[in-house]
Protein backbone atom coordinates (compact mmCIF):
# COMPACT_ATOMS: atom_id res chain seq x y z
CA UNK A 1 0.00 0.00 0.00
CA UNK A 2 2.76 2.60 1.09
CA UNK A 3 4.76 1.79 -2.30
CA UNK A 4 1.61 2.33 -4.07
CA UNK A 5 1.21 5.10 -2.42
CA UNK A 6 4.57 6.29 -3.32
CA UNK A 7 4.11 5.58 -7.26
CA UNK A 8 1.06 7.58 -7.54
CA UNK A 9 2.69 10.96 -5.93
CA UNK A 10 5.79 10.78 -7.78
CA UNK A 11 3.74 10.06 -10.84
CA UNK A 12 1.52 13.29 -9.69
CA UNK A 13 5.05 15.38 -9.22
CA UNK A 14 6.28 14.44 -12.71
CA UNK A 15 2.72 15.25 -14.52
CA UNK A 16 2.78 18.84 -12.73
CA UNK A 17 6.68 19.38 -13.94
CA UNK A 18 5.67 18.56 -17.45
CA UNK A 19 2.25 20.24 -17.39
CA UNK A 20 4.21 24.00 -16.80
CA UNK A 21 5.09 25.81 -19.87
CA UNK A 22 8.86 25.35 -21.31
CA UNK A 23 9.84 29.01 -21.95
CA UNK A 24 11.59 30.18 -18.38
CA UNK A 25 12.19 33.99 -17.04
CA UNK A 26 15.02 34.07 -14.55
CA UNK A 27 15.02 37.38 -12.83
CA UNK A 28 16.70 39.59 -10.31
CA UNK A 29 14.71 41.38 -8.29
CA UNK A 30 16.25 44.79 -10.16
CA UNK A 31 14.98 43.10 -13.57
CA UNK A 32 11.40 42.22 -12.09
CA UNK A 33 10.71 45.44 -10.71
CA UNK A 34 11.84 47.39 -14.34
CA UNK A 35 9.58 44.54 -16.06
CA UNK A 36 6.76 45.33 -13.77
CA UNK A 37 7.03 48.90 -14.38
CA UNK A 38 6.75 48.68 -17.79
CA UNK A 39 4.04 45.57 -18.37
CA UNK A 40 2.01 45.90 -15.41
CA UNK A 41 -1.80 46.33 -16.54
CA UNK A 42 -2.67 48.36 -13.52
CA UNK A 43 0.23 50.77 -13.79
CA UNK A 44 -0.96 51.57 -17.06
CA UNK A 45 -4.70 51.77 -16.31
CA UNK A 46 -3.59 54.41 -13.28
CA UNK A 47 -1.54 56.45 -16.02
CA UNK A 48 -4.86 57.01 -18.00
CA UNK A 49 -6.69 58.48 -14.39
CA UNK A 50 -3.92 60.70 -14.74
CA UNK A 51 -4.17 61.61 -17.83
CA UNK A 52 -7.67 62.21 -17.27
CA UNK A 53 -7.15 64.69 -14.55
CA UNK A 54 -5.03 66.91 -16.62
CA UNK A 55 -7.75 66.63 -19.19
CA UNK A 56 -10.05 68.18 -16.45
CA UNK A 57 -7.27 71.37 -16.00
CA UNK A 58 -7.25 71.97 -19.53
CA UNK A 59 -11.19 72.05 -19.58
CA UNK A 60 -11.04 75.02 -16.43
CA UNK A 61 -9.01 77.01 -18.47
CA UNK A 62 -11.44 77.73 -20.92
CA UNK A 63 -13.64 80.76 -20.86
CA UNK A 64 -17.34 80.23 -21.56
CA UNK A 65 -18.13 80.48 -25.07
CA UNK A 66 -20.14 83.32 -26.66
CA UNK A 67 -23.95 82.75 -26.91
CA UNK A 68 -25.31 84.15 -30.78
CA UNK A 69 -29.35 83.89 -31.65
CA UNK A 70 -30.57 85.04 -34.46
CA UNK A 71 -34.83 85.68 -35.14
CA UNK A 72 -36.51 85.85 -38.46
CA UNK A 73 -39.31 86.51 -40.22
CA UNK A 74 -41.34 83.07 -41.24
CA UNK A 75 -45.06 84.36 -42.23
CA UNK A 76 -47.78 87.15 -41.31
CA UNK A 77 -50.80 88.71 -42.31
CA UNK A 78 -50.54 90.93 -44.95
CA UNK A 79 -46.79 90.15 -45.77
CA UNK A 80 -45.02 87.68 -47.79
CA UNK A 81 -43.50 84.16 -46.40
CA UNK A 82 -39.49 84.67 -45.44
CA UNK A 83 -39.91 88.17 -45.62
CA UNK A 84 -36.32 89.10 -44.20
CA UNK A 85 -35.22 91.49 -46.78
CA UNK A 86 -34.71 95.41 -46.48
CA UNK A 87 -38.73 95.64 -46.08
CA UNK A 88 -38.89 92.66 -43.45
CA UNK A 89 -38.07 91.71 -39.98
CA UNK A 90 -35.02 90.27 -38.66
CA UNK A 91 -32.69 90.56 -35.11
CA UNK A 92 -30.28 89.21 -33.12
CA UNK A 93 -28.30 89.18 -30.22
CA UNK A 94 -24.96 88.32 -29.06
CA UNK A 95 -23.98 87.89 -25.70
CA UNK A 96 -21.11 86.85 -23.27
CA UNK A 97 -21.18 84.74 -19.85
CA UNK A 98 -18.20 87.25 -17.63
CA UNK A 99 -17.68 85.31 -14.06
CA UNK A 100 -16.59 87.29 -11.59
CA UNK A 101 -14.80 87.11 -8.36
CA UNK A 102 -11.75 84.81 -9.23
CA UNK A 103 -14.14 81.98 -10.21
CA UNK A 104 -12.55 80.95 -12.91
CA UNK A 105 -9.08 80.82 -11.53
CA UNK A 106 -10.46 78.87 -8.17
CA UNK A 107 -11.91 76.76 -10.77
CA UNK A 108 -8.16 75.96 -11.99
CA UNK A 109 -6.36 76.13 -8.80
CA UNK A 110 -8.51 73.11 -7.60
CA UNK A 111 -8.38 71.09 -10.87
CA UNK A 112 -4.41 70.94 -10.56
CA UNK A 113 -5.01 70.04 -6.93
CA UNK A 114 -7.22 67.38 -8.02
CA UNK A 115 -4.41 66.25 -10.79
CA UNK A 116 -1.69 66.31 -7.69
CA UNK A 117 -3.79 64.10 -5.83
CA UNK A 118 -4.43 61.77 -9.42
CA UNK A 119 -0.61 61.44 -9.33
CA UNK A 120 -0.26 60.78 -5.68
CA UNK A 121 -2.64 58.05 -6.21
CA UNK A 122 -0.60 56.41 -9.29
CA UNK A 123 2.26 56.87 -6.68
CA UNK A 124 0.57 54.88 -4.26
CA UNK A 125 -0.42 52.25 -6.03
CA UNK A 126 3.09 52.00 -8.09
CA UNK A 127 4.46 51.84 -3.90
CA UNK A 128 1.66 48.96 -2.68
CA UNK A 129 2.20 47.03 -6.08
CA UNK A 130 6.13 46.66 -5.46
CA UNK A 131 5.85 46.23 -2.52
CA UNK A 132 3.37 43.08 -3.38
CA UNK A 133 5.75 41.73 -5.93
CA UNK A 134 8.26 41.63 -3.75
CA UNK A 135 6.60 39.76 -1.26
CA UNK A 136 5.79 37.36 -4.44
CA UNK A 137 9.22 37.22 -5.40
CA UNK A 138 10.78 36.30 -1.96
CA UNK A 139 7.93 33.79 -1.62
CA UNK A 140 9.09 32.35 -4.62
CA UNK A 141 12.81 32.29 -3.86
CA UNK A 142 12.40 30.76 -0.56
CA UNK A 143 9.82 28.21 -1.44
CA UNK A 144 11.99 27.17 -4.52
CA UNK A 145 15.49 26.94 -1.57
CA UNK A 146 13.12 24.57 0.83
CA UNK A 147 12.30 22.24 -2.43
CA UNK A 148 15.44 21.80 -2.94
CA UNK A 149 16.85 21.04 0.40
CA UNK A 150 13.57 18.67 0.98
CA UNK A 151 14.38 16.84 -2.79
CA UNK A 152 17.77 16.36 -1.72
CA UNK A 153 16.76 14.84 1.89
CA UNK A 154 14.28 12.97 -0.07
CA UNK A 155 16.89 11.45 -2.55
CA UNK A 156 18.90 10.39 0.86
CA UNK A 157 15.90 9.05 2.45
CA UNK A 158 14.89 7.11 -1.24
CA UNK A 159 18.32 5.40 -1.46
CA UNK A 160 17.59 3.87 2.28
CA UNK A 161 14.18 2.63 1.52
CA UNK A 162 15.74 0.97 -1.35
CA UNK A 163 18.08 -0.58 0.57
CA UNK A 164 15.69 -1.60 3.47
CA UNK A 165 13.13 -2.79 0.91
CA UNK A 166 15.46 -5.37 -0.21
CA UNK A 167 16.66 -6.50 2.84
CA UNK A 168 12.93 -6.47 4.02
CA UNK A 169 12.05 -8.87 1.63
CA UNK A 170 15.47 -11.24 2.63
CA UNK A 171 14.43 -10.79 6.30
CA UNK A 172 16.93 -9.66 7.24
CA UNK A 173 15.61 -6.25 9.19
CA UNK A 174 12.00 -5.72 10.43
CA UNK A 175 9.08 -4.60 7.91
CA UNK A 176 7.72 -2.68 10.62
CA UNK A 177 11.15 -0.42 10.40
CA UNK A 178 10.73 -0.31 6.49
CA UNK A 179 7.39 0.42 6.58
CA UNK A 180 8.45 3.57 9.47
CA UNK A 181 10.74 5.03 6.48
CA UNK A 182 8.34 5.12 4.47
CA UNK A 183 5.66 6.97 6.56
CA UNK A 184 8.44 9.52 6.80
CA UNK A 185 8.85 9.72 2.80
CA UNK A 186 5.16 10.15 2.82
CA UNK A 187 5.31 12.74 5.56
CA UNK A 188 8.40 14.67 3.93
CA UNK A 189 6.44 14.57 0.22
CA UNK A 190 3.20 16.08 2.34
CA UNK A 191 5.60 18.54 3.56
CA UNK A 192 6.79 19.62 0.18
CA UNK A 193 3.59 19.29 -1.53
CA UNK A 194 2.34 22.19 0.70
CA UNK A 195 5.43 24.29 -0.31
CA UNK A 196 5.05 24.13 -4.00
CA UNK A 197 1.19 25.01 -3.76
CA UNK A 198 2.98 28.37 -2.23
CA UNK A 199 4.63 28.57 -4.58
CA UNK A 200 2.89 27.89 -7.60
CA UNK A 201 0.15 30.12 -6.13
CA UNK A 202 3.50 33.40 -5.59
CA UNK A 203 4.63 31.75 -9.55
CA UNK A 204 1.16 32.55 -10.94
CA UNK A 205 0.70 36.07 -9.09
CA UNK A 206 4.36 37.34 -10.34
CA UNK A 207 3.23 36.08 -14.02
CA UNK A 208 -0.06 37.96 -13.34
CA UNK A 209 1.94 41.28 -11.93
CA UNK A 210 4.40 41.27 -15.02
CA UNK A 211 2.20 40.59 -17.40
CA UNK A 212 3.74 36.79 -18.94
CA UNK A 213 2.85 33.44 -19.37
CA UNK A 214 6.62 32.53 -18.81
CA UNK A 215 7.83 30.25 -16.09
CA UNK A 216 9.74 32.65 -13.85
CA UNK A 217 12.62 31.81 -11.93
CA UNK A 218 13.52 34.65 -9.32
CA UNK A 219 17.57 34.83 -9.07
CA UNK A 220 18.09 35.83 -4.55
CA UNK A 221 21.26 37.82 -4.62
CA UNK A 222 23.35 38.00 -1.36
CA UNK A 223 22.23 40.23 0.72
CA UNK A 224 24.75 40.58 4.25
CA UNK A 225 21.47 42.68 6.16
CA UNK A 226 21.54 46.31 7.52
CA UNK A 227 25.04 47.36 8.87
CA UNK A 228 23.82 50.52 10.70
CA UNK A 229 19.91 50.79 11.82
CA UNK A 230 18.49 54.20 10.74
CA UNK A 231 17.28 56.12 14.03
CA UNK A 232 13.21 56.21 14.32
CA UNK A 233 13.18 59.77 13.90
CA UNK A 234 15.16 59.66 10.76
CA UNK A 235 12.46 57.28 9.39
CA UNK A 236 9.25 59.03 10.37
CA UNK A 237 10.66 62.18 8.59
CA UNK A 238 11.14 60.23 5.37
CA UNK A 239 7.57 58.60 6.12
CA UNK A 240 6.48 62.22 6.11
CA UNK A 241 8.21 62.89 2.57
CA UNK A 242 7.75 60.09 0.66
CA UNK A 243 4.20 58.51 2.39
CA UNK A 244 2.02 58.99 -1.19
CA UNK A 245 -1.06 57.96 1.14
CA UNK A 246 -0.45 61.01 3.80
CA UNK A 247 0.73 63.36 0.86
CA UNK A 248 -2.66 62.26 -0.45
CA UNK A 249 -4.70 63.71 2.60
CA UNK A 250 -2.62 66.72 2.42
CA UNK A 251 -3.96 67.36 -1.21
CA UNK A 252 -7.17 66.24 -0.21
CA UNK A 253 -7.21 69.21 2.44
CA UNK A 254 -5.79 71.53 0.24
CA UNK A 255 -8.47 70.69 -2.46
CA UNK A 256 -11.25 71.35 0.83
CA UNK A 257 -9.80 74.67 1.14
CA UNK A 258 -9.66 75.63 -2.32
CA UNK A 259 -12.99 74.52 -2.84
CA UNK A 260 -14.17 76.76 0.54
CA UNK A 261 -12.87 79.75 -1.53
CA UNK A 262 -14.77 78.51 -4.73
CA UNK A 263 -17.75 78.32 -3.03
CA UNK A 264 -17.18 81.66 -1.64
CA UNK A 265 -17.25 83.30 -5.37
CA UNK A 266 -20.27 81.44 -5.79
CA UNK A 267 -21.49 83.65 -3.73
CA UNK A 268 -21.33 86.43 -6.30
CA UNK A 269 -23.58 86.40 -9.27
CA UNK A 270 -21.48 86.39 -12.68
CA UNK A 271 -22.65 89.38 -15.02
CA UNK A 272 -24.07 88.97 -19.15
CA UNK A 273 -23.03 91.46 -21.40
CA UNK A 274 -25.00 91.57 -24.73
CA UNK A 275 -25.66 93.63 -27.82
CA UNK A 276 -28.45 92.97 -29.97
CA UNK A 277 -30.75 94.04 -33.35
CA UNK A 278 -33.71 94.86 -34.33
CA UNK A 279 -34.38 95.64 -37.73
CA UNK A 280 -38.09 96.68 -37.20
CA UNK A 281 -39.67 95.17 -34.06
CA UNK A 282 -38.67 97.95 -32.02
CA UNK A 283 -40.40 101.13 -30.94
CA UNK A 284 -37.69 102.27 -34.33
CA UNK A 285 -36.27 100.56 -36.94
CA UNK A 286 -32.63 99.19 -37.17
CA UNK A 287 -32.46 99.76 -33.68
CA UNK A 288 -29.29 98.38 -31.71
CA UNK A 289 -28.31 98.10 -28.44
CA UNK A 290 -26.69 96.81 -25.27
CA UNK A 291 -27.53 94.96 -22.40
CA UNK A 292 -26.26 93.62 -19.22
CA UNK A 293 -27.99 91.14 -16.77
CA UNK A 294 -26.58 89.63 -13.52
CA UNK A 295 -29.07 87.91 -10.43
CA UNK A 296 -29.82 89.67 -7.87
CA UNK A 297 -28.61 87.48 -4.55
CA UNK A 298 -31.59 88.37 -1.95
CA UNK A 299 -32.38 84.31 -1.14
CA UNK A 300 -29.60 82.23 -2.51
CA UNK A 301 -25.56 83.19 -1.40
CA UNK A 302 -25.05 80.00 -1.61
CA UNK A 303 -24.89 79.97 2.17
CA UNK A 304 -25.25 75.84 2.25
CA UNK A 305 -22.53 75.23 0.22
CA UNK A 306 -20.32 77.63 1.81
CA UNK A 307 -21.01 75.42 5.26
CA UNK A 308 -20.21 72.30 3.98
CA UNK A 309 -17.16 72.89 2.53
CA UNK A 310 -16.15 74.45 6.08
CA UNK A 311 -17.34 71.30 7.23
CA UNK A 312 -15.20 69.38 4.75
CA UNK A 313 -12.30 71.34 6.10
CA UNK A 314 -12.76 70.52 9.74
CA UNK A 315 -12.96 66.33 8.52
CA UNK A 316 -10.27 66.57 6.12
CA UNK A 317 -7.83 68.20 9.20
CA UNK A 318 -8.76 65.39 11.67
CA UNK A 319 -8.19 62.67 8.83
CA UNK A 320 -4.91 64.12 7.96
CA UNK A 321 -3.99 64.29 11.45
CA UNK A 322 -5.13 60.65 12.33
CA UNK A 323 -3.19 59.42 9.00
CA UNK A 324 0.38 61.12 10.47
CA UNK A 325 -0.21 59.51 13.42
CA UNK A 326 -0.92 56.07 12.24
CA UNK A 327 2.48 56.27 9.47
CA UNK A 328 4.17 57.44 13.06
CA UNK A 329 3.09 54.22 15.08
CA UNK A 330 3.42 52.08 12.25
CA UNK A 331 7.11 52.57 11.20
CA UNK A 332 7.77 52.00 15.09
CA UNK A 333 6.27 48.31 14.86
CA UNK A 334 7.76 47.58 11.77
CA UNK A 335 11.07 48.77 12.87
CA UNK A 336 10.86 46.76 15.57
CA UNK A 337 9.76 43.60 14.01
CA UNK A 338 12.75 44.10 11.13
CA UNK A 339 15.32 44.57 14.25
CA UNK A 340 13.84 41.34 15.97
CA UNK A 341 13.68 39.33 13.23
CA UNK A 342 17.51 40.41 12.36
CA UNK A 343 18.46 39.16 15.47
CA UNK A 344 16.71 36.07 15.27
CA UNK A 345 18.33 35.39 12.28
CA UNK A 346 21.93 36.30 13.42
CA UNK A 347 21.29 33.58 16.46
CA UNK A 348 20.16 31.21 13.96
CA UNK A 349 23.41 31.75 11.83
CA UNK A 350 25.26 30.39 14.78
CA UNK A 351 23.29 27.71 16.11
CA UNK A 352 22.55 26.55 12.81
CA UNK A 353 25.94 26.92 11.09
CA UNK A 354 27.43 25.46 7.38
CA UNK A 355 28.77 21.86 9.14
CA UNK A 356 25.15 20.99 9.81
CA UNK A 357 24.49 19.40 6.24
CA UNK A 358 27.79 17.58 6.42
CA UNK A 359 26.33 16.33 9.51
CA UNK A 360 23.51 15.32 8.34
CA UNK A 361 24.98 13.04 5.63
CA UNK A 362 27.30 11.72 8.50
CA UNK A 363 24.40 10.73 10.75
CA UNK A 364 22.78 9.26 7.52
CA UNK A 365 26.16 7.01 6.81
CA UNK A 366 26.15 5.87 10.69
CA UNK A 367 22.76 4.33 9.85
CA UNK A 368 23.36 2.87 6.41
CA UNK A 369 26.55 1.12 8.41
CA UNK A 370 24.09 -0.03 11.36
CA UNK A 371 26.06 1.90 14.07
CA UNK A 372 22.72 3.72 15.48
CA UNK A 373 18.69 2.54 15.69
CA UNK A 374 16.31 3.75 12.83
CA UNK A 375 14.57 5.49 15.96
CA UNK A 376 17.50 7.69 16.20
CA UNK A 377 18.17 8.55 12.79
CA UNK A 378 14.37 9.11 11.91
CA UNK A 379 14.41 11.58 15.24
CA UNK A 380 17.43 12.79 13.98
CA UNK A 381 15.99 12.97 10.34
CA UNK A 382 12.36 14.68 11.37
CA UNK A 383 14.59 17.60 13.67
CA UNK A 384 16.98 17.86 10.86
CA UNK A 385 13.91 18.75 8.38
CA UNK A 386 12.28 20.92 10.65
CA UNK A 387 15.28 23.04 11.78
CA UNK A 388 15.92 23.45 7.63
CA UNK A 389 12.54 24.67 7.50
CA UNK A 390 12.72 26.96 10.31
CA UNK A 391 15.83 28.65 9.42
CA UNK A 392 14.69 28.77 5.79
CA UNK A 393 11.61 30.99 7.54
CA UNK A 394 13.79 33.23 9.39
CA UNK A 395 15.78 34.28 6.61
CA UNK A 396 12.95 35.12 4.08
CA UNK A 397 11.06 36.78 7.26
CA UNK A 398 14.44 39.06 7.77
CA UNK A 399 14.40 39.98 3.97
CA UNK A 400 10.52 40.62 4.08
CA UNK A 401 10.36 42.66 7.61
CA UNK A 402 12.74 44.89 5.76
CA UNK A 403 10.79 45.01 2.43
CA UNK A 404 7.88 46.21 4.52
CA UNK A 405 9.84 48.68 6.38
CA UNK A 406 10.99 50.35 3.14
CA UNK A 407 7.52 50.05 1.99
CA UNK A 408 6.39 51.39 5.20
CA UNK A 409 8.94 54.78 4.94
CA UNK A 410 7.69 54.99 1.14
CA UNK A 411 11.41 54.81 -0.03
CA UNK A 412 14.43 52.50 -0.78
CA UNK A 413 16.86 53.25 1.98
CA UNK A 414 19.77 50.96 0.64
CA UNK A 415 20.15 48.93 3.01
């Protein structure tokens, strides 16, 4: 049953291997982030909301166009049908929308506020987004190290079931001990089954953030870790610079204010300026003249918009404010998770040091030659796997913890 067992998920490995498409992207992370830039579908659909929002500041620009009507004769008693001629009737007017008290220019003003903030928000995104692929690519990298390393233990483990198996079936050692190997094989393919469906599922989000159908391999260059620790201070001033999200709320309060002072000229009715005529509807013939109209404000001043964007004002402070004091708190705790997880990882580097798979082959030979019980070497085997694992965790969480703490500053600080 357990050799069955064994046939079918090898046979299940080999059919997903050949099942994945042949052409293959190896990558830096430098070469997936320039790919990304350039291929990534929701980059480019951001780019167009810009686009659009300088669209909108060209359309505030413009001055209201000129309004021309033009009235003539069709039919009456007594006179002929299109009678427009030196005889007939005929007018028209001409007039011209002026807005007064800066509306036009508060009009502006808050459109290029608007197209700050539409850049801001391609900012942001372009910041979450890299950050996200490089949580993908690390994923990938360190999933793809653990395979590996469990493969190889499993190629170790295969060559003594072999061996057992034979001697099994001379009885010569205990089918109870072969069949004990072989729960372990099952246990360490479990174990490595769940790591490729991690990262298959970081393989397929990559392909999705670059845009490919390519296989792609992420290339993990050396990285020694942070030799000096920026101060806190140092890093919530950056937050405070590069942060598109707060930057956001300080256009967004800025665009509040702007639009107080729009709503303010609202307040004051725009003036029409015409000239018109009248070739003989008038109390004379050919008469022309001029006109002006503006409204008279005795009910509306707009008094209810004027309110609410003093309202908007007041919200847009406190958000801003609550916003700078999250970024603040938040580059604390990530600080302090990238510092503890460095120094988790520098402990590991000693306990768990570069002799440890030359031990582990060693302990494997002892067994092969009989000198220790298969309940040793399969303790020895499962603490051996798990430390691997562990360690293989504590160095992708060091690399991530400071991913997220460059995300978290809104810059690369080069370390």
């Amino acid at each position: 049953m357990m050799k069955t067992l064994l046939v079918l998920t090898c046979l299940f490995m080999s059919y997903c291997i050949s099942a994945q498409p042949a052409d293959t992207l190896r990558l830096t992370m430098d070469q997936a982030e320039q790919l990304f830039i350039e291929k990534n579908l929701l980059l480019l659909a951001q780019r167009y909301q810009v686009d659009a929002a300088r669209a909108n500041e060209v359309q505030q620009r413009l001055f209201d166009n000129p309004n021309f009507s033009f009235e003539g004769a069709v039919h009456g008693r007594n006179v002929k049908w299109l009678d427009m001629g030196r005889n007939g009737q005929k007018s028209w007017t001409l007039d011209q929308l002026i807005t007064l008290a800066g509306k036009r220019n508060k009009r502006v003003l808050l459109a290029r506020e608007e197209t700050r903030e539409a850049e801001l928000q391609f900012y942001d995104l372009l910041r979450t987004l890299k950050y996200e692929l490089h949580q993908q690519f690390y994923d990938l990298a360190y999933a793809n190290e653990l395979v590996a390393q469990y493969d190889e233990q499993a190629e170790l483990l295969q060559q003594i079931i072999t061996a057992y198996d034979d001697q099994a079936n001379r009885r010569n050692v205990s089918l109870k001990d072969a069949v004990r190997l072989k729960t372990e094989m099952i246990q360490l393919t479990t174990e490595r089954t769940n790591i490729m469906r991690d990262a298959i599922a970081a393989g397929s989000n990559l392909q999705l953030m670059l845009d490919t159908n390519a296989v792609i391999v992420p290339v993990k260059l050396p990285w020694p870790g942070p030799a000096v620790w920026p101060d806190y201070q140092s890093l919530v001033d950056t937050a405070r610079k590069n942060r598109s999200d707060l930057l956001i709320q300080s256009s967004r309060l800025a665009q509040q204010q702007l639009n107080y002072n729009l709503q303010k000229a609202l307040a004051v009715p725009d003036l029409t300026l015409g000239a018109a005529y009248d070739q003989q509807g008038s109390y004379t013939n050919h008469l022309y003249s001029i006109r002006a109209s503006f409204d008279l404000p005795f009910f509306n001043r707009n008094q209810g918009n004027i309110k609410a964007a003093k309202a908007q004002i007041k919200s847009a402070e406190l958000i801003q404010h609550y916003t700078a004091s999250a970024v603040e708190k938040e580059v604390l705790s990530v600080l302090q998770r990238a510092q503890l997880a460095e120094k988790e990882y520098q402990q590991s580097v000693k306990t768990f040091n570069s002799d440890f798979p030359a031990v582990n082959r060693a302990v494997i030979e002892n067994f092969n030659k009989g000198n220790m019980s298969i309940l040793e070497f399969l303790d020895f085997f499962e603490n051996y796997n798990a430390a691997i694992r562990e360690l293989n965790g504590l160095h992708k969480q060091r690399r991530l913890t400071m991913e997220e703490l460059e995300f978290t500053v809104g810059k690369s600080l080069g370390l």
